[in-house]
N, C-alpha and C. Protein backbone atom coordinates (compact mmCIF):
# COMPACT_ATOMS: atom_id res chain seq x y z
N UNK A 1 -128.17 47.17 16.84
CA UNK A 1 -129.50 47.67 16.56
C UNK A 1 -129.94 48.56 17.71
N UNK A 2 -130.64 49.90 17.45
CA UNK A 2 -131.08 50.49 18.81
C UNK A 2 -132.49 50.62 18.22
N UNK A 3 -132.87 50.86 19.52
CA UNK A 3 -134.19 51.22 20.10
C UNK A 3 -135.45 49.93 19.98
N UNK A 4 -135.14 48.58 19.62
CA UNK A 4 -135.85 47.80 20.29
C UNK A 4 -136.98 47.67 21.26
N UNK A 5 -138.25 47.01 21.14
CA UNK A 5 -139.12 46.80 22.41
C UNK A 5 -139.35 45.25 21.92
N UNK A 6 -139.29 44.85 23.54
CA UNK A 6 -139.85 43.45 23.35
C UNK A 6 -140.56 43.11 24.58
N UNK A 7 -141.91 42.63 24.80
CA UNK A 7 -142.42 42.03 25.89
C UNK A 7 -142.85 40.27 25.84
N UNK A 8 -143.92 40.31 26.33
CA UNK A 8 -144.40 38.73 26.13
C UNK A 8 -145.19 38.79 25.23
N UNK A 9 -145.57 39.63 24.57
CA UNK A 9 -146.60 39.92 23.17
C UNK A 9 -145.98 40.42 21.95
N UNK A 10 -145.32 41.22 22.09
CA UNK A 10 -144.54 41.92 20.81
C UNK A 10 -143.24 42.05 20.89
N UNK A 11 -142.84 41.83 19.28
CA UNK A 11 -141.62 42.34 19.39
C UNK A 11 -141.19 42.98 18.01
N UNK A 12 -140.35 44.76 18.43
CA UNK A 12 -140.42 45.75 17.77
C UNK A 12 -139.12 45.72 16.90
N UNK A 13 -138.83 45.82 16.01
CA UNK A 13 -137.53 45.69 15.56
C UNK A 13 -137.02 46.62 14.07
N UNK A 14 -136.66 47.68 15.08
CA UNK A 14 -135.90 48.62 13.72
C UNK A 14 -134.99 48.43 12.95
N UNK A 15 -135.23 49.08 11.63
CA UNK A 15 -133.67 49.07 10.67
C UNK A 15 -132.82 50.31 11.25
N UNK A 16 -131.38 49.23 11.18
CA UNK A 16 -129.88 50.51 11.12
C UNK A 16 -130.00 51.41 9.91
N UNK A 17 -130.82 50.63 8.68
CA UNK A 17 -130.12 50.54 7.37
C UNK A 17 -130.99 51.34 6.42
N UNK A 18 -132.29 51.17 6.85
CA UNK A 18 -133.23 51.48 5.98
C UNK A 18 -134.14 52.08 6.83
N UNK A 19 -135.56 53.03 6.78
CA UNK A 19 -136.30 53.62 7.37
C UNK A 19 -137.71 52.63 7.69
N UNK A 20 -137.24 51.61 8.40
CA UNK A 20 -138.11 50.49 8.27
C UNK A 20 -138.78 50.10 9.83
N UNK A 21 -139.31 49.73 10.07
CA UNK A 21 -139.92 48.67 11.47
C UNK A 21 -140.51 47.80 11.19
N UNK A 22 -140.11 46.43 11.57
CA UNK A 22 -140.97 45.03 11.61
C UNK A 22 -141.46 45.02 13.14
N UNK A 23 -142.49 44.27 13.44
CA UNK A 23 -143.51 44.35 14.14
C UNK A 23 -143.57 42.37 14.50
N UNK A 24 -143.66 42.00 15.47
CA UNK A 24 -143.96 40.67 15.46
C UNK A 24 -144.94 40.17 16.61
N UNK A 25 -145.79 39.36 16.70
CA UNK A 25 -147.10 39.38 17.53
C UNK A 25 -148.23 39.87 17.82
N UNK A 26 -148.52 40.15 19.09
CA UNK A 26 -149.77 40.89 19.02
C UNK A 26 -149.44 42.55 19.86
N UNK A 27 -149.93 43.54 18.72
CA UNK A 27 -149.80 45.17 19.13
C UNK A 27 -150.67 45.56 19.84
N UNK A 28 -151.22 45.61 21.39
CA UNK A 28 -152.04 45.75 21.81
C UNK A 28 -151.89 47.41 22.38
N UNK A 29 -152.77 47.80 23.16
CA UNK A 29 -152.70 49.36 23.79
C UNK A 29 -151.42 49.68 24.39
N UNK A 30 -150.74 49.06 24.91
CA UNK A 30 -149.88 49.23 25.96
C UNK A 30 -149.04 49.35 25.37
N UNK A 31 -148.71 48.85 24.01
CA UNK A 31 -147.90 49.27 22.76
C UNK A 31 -147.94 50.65 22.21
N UNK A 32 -148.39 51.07 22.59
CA UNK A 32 -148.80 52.42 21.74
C UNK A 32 -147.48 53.68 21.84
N UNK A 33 -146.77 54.10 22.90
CA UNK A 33 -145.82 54.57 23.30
C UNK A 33 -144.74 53.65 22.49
N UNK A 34 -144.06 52.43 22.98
CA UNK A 34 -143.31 51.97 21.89
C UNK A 34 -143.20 51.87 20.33
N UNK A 35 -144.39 51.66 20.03
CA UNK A 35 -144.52 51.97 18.88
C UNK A 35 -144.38 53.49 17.55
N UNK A 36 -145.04 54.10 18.62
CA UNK A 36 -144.99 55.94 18.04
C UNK A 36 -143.31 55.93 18.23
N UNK A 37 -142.82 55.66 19.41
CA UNK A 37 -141.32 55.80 19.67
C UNK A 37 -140.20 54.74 18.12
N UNK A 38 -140.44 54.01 17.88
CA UNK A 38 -139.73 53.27 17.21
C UNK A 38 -140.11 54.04 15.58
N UNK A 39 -141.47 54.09 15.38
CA UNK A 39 -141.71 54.54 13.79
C UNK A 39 -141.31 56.06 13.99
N UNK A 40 -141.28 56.80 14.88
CA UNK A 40 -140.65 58.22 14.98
C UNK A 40 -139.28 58.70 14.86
N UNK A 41 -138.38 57.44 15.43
CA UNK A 41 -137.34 57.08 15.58
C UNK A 41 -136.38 57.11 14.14
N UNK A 42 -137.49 56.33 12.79
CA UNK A 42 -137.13 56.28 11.81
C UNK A 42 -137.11 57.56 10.78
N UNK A 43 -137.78 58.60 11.15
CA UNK A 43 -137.73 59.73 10.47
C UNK A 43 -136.73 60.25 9.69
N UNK A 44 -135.73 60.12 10.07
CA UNK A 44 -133.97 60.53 9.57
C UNK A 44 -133.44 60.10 8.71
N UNK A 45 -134.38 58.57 8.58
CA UNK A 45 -133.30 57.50 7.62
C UNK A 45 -133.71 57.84 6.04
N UNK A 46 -135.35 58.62 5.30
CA UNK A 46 -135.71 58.81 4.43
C UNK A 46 -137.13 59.49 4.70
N UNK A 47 -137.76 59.34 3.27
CA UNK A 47 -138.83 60.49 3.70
C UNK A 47 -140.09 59.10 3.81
N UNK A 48 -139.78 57.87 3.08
CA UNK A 48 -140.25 56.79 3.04
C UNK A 48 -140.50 55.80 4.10
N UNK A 49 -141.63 55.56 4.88
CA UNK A 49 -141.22 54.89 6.68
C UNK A 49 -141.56 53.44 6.64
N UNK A 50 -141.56 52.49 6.16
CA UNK A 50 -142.21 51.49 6.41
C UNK A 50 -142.34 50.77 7.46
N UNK A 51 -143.90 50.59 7.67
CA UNK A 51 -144.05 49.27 9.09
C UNK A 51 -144.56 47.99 8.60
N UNK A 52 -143.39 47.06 9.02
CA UNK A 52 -144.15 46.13 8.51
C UNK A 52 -145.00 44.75 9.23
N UNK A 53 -146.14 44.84 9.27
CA UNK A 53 -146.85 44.40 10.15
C UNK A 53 -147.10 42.77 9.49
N UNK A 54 -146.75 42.16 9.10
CA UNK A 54 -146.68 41.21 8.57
C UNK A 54 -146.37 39.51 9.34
N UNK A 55 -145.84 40.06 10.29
CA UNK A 55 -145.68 38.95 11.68
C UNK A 55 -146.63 39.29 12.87
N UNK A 56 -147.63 40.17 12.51
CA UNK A 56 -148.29 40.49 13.53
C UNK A 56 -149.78 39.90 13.42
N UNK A 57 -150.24 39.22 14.02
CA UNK A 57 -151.56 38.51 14.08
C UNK A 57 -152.68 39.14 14.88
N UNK A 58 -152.67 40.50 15.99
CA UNK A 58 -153.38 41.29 16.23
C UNK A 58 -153.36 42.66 16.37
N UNK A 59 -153.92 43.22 16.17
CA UNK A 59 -153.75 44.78 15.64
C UNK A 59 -155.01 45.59 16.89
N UNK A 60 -154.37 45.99 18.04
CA UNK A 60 -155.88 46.81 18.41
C UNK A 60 -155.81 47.87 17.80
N UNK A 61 -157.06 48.52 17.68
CA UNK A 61 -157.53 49.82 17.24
C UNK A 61 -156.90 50.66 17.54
N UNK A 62 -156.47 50.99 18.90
CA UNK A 62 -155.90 51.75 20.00
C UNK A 62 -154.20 52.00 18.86
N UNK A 63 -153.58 50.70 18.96
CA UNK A 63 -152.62 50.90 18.07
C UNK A 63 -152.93 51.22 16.36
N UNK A 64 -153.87 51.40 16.07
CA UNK A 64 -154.00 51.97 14.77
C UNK A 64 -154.43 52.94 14.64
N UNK A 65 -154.51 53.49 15.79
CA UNK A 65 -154.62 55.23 15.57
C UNK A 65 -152.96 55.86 15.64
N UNK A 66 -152.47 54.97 16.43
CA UNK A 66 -150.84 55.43 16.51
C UNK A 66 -150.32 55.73 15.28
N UNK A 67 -150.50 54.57 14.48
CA UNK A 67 -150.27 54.69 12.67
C UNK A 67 -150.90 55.77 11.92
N UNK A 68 -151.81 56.37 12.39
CA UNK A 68 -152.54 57.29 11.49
C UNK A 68 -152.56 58.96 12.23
N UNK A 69 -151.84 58.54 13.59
CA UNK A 69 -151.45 60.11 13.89
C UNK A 69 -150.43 60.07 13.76
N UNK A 70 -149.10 59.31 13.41
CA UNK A 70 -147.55 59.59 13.19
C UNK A 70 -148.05 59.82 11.26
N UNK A 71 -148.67 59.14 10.54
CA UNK A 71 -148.69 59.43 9.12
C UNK A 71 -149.39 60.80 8.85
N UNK A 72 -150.23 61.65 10.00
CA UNK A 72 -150.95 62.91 9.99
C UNK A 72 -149.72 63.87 10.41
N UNK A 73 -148.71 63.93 10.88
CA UNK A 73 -147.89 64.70 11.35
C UNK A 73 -146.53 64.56 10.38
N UNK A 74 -147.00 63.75 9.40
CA UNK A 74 -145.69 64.14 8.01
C UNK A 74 -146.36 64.84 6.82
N UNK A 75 -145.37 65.47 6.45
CA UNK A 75 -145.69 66.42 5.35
C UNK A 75 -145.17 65.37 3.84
N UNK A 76 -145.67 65.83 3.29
CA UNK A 76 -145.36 65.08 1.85
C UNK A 76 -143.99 65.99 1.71
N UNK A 77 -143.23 65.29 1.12
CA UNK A 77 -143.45 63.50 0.09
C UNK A 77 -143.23 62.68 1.30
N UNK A 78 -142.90 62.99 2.46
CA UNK A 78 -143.12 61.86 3.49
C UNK A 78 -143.79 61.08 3.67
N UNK A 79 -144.17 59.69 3.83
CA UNK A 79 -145.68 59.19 3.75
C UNK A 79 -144.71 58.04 4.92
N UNK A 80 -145.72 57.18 5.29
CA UNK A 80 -146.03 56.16 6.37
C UNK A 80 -146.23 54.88 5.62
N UNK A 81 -145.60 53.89 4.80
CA UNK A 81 -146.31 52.98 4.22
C UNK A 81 -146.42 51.23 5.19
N UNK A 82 -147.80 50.97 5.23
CA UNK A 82 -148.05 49.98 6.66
C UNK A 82 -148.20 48.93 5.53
N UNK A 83 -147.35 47.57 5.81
CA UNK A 83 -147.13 46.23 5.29
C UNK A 83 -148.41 45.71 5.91
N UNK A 84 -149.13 44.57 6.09
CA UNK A 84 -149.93 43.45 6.68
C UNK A 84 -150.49 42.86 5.92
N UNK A 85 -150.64 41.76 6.41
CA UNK A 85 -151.85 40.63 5.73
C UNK A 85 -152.64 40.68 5.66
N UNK A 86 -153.71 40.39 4.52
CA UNK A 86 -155.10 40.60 4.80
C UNK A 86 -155.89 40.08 5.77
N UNK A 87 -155.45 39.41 6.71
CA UNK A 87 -156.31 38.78 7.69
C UNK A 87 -156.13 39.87 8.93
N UNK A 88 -155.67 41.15 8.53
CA UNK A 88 -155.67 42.23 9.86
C UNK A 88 -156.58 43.28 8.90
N UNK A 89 -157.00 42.96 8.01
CA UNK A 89 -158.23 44.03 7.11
C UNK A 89 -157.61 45.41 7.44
N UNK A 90 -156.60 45.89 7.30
CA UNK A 90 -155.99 47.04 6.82
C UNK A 90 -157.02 47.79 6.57
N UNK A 91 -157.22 47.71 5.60
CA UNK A 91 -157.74 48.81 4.24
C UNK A 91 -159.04 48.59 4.62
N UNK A 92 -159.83 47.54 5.26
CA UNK A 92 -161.02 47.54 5.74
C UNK A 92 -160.72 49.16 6.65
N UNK A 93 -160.65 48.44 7.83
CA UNK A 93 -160.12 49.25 9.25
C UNK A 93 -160.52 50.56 9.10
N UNK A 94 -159.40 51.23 7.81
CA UNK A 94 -159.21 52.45 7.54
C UNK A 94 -160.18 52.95 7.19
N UNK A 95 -160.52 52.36 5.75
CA UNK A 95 -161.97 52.53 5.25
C UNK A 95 -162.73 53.30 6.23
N UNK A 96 -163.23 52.38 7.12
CA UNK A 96 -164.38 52.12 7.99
C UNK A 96 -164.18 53.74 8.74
N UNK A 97 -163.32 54.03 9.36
CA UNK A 97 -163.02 55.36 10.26
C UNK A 97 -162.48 56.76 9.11
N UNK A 98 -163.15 56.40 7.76
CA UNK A 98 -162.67 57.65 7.31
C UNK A 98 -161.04 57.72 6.99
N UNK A 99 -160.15 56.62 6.89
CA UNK A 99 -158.46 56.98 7.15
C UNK A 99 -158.09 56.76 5.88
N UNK A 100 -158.69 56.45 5.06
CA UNK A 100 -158.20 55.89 3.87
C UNK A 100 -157.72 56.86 2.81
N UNK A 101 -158.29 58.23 3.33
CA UNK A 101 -158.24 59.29 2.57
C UNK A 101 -156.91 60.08 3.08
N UNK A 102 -156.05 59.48 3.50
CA UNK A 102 -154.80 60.64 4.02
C UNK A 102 -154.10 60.59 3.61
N UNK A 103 -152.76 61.04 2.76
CA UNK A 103 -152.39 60.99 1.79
C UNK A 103 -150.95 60.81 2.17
N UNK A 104 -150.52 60.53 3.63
CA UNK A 104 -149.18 60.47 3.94
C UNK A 104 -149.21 59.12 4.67
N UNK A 105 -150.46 58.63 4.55
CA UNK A 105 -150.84 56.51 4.78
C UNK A 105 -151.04 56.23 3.92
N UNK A 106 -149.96 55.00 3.48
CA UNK A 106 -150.16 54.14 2.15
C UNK A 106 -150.20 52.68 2.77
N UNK A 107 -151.31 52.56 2.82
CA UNK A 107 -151.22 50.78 3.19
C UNK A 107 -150.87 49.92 1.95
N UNK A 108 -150.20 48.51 2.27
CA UNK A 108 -149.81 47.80 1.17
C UNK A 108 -150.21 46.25 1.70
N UNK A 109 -150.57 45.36 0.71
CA UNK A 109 -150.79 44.07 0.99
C UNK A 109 -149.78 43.39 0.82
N UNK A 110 -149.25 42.20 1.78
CA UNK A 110 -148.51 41.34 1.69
C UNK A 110 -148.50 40.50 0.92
């Protein structure tokens, strides 16, 4: 597997196989560089990116702009589609800052 991040909070974990990233813990600011790096990383594998945030129990803001300026810098049919639970209010989040309207972020519920 390449390009991995892991600290005492998160841990980043790309597909060989598929255009994917799982996400595990908490994504705080300091994440933000690893993160853009790993979902950027996946560009090659399809036009389809998934993150799947689904092991992740905190989400800062800081890191959810990362998600919505890597999904602003693909062109269709490329899109960004972000996995999580509803207890990280996704689709709230977005809502709330206007993001919901971009057409290369597809949030999905777990």
């Amino acid at each position: 597997m390449r390009g991995y991040f892991t600290d005492d909070l998160l841990l980043i974990l790309p597909s060989d196989t598929t255009a994917s990233v799982r996400l595990f813990g908490e994504v705080i600011s300091t994440h933000r560089g690893p993160l853009a790096l790993a979902i950027t990383g996946q560009s090659d594998q399809g036009d389809e990116i998934t993150v799947d945030l689904t092991g992740v129990h905190y989400l800062a803001n800081s890191a959810l702009e990362i998600l919505v300026a890597v999904a602003l810098r693909l062109t269709q049919p490329a899109c960004l589609v972000v996995r999580a639970t509803v207890e990280l209010d996704l689709r709230g989040r977005l809502a709330a800052r206007g993001w919901d309207q971009i057409n290369t972020l597809r949030p999905t519920d777990a």
